[in-house]
Protein backbone atom coordinates (compact mmCIF):
# COMPACT_ATOMS: atom_id res chain seq x y z
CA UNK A 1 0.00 0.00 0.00
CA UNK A 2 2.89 2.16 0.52
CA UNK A 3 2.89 5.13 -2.20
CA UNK A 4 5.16 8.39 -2.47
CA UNK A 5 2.85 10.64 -0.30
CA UNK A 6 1.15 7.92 2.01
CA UNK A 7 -2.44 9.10 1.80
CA UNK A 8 -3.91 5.73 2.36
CA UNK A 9 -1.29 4.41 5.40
CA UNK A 10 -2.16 7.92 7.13
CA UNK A 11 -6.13 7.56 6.66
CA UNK A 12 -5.26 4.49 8.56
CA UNK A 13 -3.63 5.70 11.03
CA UNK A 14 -5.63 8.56 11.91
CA UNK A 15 -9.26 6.37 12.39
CA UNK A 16 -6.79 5.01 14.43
CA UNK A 17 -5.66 7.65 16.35
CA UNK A 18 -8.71 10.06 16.63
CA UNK A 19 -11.58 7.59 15.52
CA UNK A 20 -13.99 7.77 12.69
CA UNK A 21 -14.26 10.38 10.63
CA UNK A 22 -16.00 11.87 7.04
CA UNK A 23 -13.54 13.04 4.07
CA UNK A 24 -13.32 16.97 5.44
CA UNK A 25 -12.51 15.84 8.89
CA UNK A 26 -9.73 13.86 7.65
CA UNK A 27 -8.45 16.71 5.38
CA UNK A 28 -8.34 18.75 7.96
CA UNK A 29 -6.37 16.78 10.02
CA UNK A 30 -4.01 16.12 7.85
CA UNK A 31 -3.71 19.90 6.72
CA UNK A 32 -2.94 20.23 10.42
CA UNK A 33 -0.49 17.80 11.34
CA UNK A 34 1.26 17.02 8.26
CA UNK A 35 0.60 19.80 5.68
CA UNK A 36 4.51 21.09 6.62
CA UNK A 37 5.78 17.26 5.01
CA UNK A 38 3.16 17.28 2.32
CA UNK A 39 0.10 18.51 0.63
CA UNK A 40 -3.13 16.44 0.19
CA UNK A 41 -5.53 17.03 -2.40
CA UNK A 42 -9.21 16.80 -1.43
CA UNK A 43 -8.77 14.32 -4.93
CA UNK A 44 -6.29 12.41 -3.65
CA UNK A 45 -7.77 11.82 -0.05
CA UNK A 46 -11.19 10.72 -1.84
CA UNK A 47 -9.17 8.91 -3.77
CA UNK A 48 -7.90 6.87 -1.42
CA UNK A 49 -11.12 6.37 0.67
CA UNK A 50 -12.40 4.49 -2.42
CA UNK A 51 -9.20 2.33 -2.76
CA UNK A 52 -9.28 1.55 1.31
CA UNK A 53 -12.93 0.52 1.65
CA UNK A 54 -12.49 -1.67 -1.82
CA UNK A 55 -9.53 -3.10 0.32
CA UNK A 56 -11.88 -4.05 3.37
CA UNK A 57 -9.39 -1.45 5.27
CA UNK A 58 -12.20 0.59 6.33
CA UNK A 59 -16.10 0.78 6.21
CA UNK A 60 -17.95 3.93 4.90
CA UNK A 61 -21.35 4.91 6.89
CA UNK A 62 -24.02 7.20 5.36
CA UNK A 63 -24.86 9.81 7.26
CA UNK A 64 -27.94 12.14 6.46
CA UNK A 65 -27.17 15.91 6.25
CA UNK A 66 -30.26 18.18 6.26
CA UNK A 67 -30.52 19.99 2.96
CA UNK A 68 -27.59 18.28 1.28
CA UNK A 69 -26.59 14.67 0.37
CA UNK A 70 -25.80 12.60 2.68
CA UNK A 71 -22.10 12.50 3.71
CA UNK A 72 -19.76 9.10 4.45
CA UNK A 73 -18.59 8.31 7.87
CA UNK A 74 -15.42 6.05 7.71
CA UNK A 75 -14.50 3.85 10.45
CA UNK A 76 -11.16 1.39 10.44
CA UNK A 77 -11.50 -2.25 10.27
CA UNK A 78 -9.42 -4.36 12.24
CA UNK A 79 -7.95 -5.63 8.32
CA UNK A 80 -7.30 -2.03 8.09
CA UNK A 81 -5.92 -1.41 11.88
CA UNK A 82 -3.29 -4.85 10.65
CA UNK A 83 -2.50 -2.69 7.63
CA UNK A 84 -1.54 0.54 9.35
CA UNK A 85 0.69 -1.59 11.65
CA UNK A 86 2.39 -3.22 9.24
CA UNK A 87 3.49 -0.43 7.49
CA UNK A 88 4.27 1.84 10.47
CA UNK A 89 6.84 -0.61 11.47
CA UNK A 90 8.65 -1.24 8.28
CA UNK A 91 11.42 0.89 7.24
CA UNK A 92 11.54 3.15 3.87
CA UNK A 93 13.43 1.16 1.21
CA UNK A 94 14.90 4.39 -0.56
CA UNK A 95 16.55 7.33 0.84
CA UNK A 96 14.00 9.85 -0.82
CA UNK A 97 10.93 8.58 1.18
CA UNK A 98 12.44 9.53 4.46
CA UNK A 99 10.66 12.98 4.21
CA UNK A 100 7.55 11.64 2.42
CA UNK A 101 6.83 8.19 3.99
CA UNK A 102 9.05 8.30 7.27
CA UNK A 103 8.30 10.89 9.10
CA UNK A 104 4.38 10.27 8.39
CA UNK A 105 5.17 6.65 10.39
CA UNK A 106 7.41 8.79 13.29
CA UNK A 107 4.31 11.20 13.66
CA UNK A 108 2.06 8.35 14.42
CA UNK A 109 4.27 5.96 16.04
CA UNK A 110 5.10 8.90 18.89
CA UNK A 111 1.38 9.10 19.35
CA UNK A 112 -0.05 5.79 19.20
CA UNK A 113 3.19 3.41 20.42
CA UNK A 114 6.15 5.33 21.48
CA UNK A 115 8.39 2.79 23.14
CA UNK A 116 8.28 1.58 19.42
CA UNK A 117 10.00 4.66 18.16
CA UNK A 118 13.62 3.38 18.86
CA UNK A 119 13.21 0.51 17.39
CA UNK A 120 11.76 1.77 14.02
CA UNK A 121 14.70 4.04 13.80
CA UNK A 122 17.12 1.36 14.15
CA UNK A 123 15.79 -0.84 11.54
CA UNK A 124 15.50 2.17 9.28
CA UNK A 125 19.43 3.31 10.10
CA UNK A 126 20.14 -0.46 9.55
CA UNK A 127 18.27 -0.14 5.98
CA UNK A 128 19.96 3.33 5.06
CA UNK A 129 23.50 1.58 6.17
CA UNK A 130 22.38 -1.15 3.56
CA UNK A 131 22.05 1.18 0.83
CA UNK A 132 25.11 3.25 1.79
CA UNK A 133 27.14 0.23 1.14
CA UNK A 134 25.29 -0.40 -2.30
CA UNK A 135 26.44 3.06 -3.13
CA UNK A 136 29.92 3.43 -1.88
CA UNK A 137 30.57 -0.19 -4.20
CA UNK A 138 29.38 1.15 -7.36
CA UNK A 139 31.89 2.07 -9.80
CA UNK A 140 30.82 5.17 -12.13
CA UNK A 141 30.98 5.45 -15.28
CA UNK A 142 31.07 8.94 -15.98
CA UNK A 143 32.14 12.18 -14.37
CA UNK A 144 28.81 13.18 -13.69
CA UNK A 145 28.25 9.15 -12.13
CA UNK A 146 30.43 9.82 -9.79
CA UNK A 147 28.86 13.34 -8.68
CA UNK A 148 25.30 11.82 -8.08
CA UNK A 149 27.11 8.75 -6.47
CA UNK A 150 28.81 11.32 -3.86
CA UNK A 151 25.86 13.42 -4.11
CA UNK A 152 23.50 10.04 -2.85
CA UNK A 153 26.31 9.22 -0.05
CA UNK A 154 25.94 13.00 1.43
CA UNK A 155 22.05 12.43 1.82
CA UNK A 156 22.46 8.88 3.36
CA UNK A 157 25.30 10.49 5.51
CA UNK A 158 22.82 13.38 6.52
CA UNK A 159 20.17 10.86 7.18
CA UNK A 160 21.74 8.75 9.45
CA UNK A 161 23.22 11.80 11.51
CA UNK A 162 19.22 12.57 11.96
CA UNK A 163 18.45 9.21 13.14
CA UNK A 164 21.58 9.11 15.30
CA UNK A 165 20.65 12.64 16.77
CA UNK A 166 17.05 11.53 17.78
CA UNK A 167 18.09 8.52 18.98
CA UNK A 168 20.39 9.89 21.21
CA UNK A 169 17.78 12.84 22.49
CA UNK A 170 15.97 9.75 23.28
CA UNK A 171 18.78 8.13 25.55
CA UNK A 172 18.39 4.91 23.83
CA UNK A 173 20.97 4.73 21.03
């Protein structure tokens, strides 16, 4: 389910968090909590709804509105609740989804399971070390090769000072 902006993970995890909700509540939150990471269009949330309830991740509720059509109440499944979990715990397989996917899963995991927090940045510095190793064996081709290959191993570097910063804020190295 995972996707560059996680719309459908985070619809997940906020029934979770704050309990059902229709499509401008969700907006909402999301403009509120994660607008500074990324953006979501009222398109792509709706979007998402559809693909989530086709999924059996959550279950839409009518509910009449005087004077205008009725509006869909979403509540999480416990298929869905399995979902969220699953992908809150597994680490980002490419640098570039630290911002976009990563720090989505660190906003809910420090709300809904803390203690878990260390250990999801662990596995993720374990997964960035991974990669750093994948790029420091390459051999490039080309001038410019070699520039995006040191350019790549100054954004892994940067992203495992981060981790190593927070986790030792958090005592817990």
């Amino acid at each position: 389910m995972a996707e560059a902006f996680p719309v459908g993970p985070a619809v997940l995890g906020y029934l979770l968090l704050e309990g059902e909700a229709h499509g401008y509540e969700l907006l909402s939150r999301f403009h509120r909590d994660l607008g500074r990471i990324w953006r979501v269009a009222p398109s792509q949330l709706y979007s998402a709804l559809a693909i989530l309830e086709r999924h059996g991740f959550i279950q839409g509720t009518k509910e009449p509105q005087e004077n205008r059509p009725p509006r869909i109440r979403y509540t999480l499944t416990e298929k869905g609740k399995e979902e969220f979990w699953k992908w809150a715990l597994a680490p980002v397989p490419r640098l570039r989804l630290l911002r976009t996917e990563f720090l989505p899963k660190l906003f809910f995991l420090t709300k809904l399971a803390p203690e878990r927090v260390p250990e999801v940045l662990r596995t993720q510095r374990e997964t960035l070390l991974s990669l750093k190793a994948k790029v420091e064996a390459e051999e490039p081709a080309d001038p410019f090769q070699e520039m995006l290959r040191v350019f790549r191993l100054s954004q892994l570097d940067a992203g495992l000072r981060w981790i190593a910063e927070i986790l030792e804020k958090e005592g817990v190295g």
